[in-house]
PDB file of N, CA and C in Angstrom:
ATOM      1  N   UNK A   1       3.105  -5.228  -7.275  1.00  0.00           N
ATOM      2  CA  UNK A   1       4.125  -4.212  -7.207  1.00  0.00           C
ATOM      3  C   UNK A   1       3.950  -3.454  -5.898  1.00  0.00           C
ATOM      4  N   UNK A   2       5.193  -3.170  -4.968  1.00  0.00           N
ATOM      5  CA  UNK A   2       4.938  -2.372  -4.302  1.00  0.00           C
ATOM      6  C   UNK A   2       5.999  -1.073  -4.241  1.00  0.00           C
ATOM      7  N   UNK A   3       5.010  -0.141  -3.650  1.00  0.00           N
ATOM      8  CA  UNK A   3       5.982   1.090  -3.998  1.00  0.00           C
ATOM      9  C   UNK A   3       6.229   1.752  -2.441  1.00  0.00           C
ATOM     10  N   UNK A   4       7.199   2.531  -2.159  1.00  0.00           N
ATOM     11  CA  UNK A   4       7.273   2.966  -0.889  1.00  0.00           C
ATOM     12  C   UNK A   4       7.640   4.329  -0.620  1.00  0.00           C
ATOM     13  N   UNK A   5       6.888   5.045   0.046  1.00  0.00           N
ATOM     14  CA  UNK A   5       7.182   6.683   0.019  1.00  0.00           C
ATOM     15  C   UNK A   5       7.780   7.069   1.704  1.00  0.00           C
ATOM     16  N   UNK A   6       8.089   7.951   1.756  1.00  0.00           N
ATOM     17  CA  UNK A   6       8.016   8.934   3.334  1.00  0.00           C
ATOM     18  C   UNK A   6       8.105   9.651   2.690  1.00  0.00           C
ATOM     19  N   UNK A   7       7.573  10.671   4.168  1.00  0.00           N
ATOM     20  CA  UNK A   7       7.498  12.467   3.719  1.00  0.00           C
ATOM     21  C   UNK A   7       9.140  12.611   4.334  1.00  0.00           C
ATOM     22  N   UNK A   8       9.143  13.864   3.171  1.00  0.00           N
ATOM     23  CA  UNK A   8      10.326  14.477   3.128  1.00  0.00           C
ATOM     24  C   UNK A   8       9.906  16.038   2.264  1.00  0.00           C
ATOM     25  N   UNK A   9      10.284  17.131   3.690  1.00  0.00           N
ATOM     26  CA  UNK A   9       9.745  18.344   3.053  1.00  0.00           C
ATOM     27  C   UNK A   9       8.433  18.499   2.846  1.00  0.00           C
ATOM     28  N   UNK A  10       7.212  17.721   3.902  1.00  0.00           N
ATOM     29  CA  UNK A  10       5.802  18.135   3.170  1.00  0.00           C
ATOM     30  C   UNK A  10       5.547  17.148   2.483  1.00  0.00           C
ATOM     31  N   UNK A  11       6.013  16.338   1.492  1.00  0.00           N
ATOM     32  CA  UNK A  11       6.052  15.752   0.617  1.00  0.00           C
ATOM     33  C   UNK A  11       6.348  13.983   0.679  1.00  0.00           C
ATOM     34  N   UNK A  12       5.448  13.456  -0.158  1.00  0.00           N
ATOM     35  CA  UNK A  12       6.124  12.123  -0.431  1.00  0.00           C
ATOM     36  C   UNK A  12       7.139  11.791  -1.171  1.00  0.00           C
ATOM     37  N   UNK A  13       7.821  11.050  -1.415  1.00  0.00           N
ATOM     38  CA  UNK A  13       9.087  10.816  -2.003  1.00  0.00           C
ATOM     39  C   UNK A  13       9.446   9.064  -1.968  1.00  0.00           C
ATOM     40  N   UNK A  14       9.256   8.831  -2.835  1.00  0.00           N
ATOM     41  CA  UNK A  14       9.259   7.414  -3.089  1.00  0.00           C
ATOM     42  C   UNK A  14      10.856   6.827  -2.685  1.00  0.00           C
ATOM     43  N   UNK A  15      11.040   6.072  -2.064  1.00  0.00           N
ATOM     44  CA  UNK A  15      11.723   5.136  -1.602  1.00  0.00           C
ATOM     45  C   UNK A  15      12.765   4.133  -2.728  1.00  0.00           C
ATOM     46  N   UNK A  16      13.861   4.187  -2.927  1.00  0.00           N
ATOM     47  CA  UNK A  16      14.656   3.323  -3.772  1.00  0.00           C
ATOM     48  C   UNK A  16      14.487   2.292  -3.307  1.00  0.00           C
ATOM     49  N   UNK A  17      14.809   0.986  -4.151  1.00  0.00           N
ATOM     50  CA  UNK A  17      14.575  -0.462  -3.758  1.00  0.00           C
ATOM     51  C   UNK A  17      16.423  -0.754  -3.117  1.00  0.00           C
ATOM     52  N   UNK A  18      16.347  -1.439  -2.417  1.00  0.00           N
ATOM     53  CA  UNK A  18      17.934  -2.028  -1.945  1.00  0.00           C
ATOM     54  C   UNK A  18      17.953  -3.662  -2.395  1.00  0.00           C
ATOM     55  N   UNK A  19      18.715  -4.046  -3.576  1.00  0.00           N
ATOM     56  CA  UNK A  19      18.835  -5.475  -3.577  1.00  0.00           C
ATOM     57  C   UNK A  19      17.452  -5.853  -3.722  1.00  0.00           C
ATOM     58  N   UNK A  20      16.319  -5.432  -4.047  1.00  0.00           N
ATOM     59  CA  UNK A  20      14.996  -5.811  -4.360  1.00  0.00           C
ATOM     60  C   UNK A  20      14.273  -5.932  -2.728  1.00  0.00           C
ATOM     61  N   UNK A  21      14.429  -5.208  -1.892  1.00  0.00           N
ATOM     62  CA  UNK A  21      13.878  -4.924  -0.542  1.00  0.00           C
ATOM     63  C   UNK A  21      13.815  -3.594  -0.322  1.00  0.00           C
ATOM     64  N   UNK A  22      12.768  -3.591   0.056  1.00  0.00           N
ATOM     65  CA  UNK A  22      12.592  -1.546   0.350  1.00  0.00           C
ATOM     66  C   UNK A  22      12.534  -1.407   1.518  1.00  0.00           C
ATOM     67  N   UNK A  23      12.885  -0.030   2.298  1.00  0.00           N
ATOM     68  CA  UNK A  23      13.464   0.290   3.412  1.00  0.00           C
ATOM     69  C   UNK A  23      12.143   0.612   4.008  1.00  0.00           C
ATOM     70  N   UNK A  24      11.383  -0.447   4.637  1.00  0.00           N
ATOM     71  CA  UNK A  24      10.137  -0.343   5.450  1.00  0.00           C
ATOM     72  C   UNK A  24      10.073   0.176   6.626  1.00  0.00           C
ATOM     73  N   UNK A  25      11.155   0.110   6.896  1.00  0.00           N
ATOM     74  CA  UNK A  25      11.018   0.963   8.309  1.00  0.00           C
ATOM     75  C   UNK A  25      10.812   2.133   7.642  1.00  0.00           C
ATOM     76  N   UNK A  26      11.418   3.373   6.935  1.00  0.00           N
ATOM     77  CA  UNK A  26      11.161   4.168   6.660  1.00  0.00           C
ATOM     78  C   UNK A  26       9.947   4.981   6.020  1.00  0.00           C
ATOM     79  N   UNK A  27       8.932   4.216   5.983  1.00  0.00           N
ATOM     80  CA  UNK A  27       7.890   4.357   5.160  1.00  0.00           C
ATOM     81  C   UNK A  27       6.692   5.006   6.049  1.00  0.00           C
ATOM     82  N   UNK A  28       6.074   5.884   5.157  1.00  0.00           N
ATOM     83  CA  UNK A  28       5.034   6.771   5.868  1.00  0.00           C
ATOM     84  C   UNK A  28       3.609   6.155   4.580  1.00  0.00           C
ATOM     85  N   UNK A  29       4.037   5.697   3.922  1.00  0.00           N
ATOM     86  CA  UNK A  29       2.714   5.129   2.836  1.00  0.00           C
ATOM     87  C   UNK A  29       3.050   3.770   1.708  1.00  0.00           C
ATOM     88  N   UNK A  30       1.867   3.063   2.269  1.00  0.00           N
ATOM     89  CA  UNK A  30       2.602   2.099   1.306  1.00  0.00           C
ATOM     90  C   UNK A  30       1.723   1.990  -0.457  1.00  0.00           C
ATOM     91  N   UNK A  31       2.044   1.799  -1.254  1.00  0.00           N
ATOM     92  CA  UNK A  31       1.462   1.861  -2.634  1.00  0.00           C
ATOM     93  C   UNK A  31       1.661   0.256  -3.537  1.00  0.00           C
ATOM     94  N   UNK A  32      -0.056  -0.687  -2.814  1.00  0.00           N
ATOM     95  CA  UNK A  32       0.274  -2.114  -3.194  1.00  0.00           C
ATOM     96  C   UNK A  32      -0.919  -2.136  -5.250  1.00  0.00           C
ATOM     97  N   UNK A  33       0.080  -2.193  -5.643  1.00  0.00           N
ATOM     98  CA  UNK A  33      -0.680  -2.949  -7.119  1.00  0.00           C
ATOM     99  C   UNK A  33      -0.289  -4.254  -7.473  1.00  0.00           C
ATOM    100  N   UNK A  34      -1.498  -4.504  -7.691  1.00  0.00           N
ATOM    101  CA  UNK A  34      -1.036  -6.210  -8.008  1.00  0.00           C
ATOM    102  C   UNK A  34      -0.334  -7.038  -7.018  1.00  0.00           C
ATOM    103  N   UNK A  35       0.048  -6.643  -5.907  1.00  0.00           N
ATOM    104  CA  UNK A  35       1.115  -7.635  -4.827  1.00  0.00           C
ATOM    105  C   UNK A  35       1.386  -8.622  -5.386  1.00  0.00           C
ATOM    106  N   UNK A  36       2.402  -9.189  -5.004  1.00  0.00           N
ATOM    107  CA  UNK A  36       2.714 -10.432  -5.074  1.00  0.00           C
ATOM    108  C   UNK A  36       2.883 -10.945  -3.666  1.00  0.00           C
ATOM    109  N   UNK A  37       2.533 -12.486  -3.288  1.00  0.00           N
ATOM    110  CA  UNK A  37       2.321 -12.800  -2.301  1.00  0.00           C
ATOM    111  C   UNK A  37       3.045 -12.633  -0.647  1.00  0.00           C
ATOM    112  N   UNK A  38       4.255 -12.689  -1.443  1.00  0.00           N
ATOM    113  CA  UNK A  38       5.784 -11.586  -0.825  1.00  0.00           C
ATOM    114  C   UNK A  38       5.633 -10.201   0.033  1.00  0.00           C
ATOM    115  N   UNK A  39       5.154  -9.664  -0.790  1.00  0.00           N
ATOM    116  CA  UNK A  39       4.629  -8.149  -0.630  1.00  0.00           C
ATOM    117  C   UNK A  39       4.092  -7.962   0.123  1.00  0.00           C
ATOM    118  N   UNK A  40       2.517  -8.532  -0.013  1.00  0.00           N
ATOM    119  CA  UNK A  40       1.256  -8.304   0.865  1.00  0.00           C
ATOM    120  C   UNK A  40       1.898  -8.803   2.460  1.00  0.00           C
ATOM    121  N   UNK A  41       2.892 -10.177   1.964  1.00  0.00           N
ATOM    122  CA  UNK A  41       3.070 -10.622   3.652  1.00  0.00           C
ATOM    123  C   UNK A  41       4.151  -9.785   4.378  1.00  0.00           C
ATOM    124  N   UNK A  42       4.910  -8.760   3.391  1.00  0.00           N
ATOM    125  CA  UNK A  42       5.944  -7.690   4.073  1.00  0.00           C
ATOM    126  C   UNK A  42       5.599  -6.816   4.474  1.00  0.00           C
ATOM    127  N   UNK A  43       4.273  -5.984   3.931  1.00  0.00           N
ATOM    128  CA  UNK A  43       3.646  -4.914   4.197  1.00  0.00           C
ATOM    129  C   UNK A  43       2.203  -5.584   5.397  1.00  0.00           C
ATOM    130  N   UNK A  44       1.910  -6.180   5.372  1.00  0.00           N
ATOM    131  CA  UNK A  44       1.180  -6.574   6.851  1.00  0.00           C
ATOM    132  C   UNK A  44       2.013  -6.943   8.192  1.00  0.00           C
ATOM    133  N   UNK A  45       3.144  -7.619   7.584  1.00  0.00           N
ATOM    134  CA  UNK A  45       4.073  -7.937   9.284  1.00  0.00           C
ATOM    135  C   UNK A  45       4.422  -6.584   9.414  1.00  0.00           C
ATOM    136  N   UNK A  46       4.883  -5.696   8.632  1.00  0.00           N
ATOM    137  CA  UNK A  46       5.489  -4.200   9.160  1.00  0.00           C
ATOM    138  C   UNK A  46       3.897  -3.778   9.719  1.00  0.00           C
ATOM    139  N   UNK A  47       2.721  -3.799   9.164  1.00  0.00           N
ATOM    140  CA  UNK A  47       1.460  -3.024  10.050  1.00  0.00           C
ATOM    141  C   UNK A  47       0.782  -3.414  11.245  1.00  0.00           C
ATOM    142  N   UNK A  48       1.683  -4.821  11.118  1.00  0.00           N
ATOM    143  CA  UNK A  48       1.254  -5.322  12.131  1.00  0.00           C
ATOM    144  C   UNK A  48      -0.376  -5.340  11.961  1.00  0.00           C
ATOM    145  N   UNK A  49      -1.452  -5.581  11.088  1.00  0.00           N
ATOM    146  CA  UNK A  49      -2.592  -5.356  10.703  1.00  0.00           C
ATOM    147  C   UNK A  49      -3.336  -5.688   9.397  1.00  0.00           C
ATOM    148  N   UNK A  50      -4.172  -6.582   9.602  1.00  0.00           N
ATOM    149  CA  UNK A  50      -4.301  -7.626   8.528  1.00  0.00           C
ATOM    150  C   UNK A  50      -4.878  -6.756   7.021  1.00  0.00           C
ATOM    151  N   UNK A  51      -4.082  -6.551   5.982  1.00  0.00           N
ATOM    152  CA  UNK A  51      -4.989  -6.070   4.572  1.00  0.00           C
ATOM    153  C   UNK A  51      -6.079  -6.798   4.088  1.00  0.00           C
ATOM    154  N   UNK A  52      -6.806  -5.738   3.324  1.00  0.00           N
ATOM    155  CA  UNK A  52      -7.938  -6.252   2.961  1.00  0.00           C
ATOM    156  C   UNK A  52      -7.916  -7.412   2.033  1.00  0.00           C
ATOM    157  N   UNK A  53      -8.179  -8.142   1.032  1.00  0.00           N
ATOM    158  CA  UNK A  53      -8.428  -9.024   0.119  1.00  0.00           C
ATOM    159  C   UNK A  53      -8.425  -8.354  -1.382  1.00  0.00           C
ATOM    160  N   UNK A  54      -7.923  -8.638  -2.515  1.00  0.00           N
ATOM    161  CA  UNK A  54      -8.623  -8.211  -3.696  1.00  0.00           C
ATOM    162  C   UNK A  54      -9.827  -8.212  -3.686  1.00  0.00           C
ATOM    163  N   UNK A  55     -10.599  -8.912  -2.949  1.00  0.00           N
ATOM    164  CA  UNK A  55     -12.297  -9.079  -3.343  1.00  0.00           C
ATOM    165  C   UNK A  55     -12.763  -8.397  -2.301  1.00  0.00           C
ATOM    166  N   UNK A  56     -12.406  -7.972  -1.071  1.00  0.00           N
ATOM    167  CA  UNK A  56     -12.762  -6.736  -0.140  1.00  0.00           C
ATOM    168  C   UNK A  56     -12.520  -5.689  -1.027  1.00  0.00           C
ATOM    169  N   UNK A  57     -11.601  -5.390  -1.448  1.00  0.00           N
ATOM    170  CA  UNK A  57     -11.363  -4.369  -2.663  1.00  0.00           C
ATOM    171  C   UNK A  57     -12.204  -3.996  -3.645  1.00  0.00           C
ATOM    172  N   UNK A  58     -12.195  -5.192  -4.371  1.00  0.00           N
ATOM    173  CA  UNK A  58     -13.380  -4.522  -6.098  1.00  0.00           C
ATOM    174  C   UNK A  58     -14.435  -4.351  -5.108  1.00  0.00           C
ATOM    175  N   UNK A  59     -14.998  -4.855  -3.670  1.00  0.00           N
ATOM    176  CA  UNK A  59     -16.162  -4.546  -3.177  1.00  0.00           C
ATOM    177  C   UNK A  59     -16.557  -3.052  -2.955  1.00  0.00           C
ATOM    178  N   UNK A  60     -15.148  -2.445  -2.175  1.00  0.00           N
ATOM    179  CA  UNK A  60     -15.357  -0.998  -1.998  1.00  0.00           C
ATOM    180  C   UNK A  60     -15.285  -0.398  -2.976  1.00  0.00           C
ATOM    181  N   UNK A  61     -14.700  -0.444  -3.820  1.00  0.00           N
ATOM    182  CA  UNK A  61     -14.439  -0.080  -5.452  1.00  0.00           C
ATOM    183  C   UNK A  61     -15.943   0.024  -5.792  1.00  0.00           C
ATOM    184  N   UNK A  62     -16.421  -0.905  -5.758  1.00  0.00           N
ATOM    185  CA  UNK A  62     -17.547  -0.742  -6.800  1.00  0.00           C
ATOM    186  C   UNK A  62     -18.944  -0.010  -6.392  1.00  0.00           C
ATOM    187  N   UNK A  63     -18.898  -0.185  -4.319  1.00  0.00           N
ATOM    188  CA  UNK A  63     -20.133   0.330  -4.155  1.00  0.00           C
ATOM    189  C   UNK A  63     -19.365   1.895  -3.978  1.00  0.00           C
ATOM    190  N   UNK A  64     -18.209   2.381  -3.846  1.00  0.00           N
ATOM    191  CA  UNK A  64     -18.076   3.999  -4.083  1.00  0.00           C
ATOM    192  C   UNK A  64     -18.608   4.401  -5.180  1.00  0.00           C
ATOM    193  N   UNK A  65     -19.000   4.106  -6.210  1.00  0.00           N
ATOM    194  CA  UNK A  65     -19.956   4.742  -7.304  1.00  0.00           C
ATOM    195  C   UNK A  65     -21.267   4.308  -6.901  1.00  0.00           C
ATOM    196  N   UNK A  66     -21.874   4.021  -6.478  1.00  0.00           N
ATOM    197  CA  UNK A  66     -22.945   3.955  -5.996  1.00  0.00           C
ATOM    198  C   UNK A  66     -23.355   4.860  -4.755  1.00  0.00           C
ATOM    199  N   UNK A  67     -22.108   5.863  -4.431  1.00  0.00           N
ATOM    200  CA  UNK A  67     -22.326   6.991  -3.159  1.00  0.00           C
ATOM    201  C   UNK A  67     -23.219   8.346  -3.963  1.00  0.00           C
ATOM    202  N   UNK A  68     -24.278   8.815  -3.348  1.00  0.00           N
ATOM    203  CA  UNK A  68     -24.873   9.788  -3.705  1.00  0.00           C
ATOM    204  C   UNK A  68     -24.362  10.969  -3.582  1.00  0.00           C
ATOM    205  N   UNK A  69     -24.523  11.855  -4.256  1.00  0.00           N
ATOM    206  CA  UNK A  69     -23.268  13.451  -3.538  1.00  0.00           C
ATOM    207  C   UNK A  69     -24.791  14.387  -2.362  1.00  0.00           C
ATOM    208  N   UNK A  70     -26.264  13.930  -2.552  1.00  0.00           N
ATOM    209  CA  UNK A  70     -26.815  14.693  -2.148  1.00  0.00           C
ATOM    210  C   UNK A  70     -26.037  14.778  -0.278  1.00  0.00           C
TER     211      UNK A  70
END
């Protein structure tokens, strides 16, 4: 799933879908769950910048509980 915001007013504000395409140019944040393969490759050609992996993911995921607060 992807979701798409810009600020508007301070604020994020999620993005309507057009015809099942969201208005990427307009986007100040992107919000990927679950991608579908579609997705991940729409939201990297717009960043121009390669995303991480699901398994780069549960990686950072899992050692952030392992951060100490001292």
């Amino acid at each position: 799933m992807l979701n798409v915001y810009r600020l508007e007013e301070g604020r994020l504000a999620e993005l309507e879908s057009d015809s099942g395409r969201t208005q990427l140019n307009d986007a100040h944040w992107f919000e990927l769950v679950a991608p579908t393969a579609e997705e991940l490759k729409a939201v990297q050609a717009f960043c121009l910048t390669p995303l991480p992996d699901s398994r780069e993911i549960e990686e950072l995921e899992a050692s952030s509980h392992h951060l100490s607060s001292n």
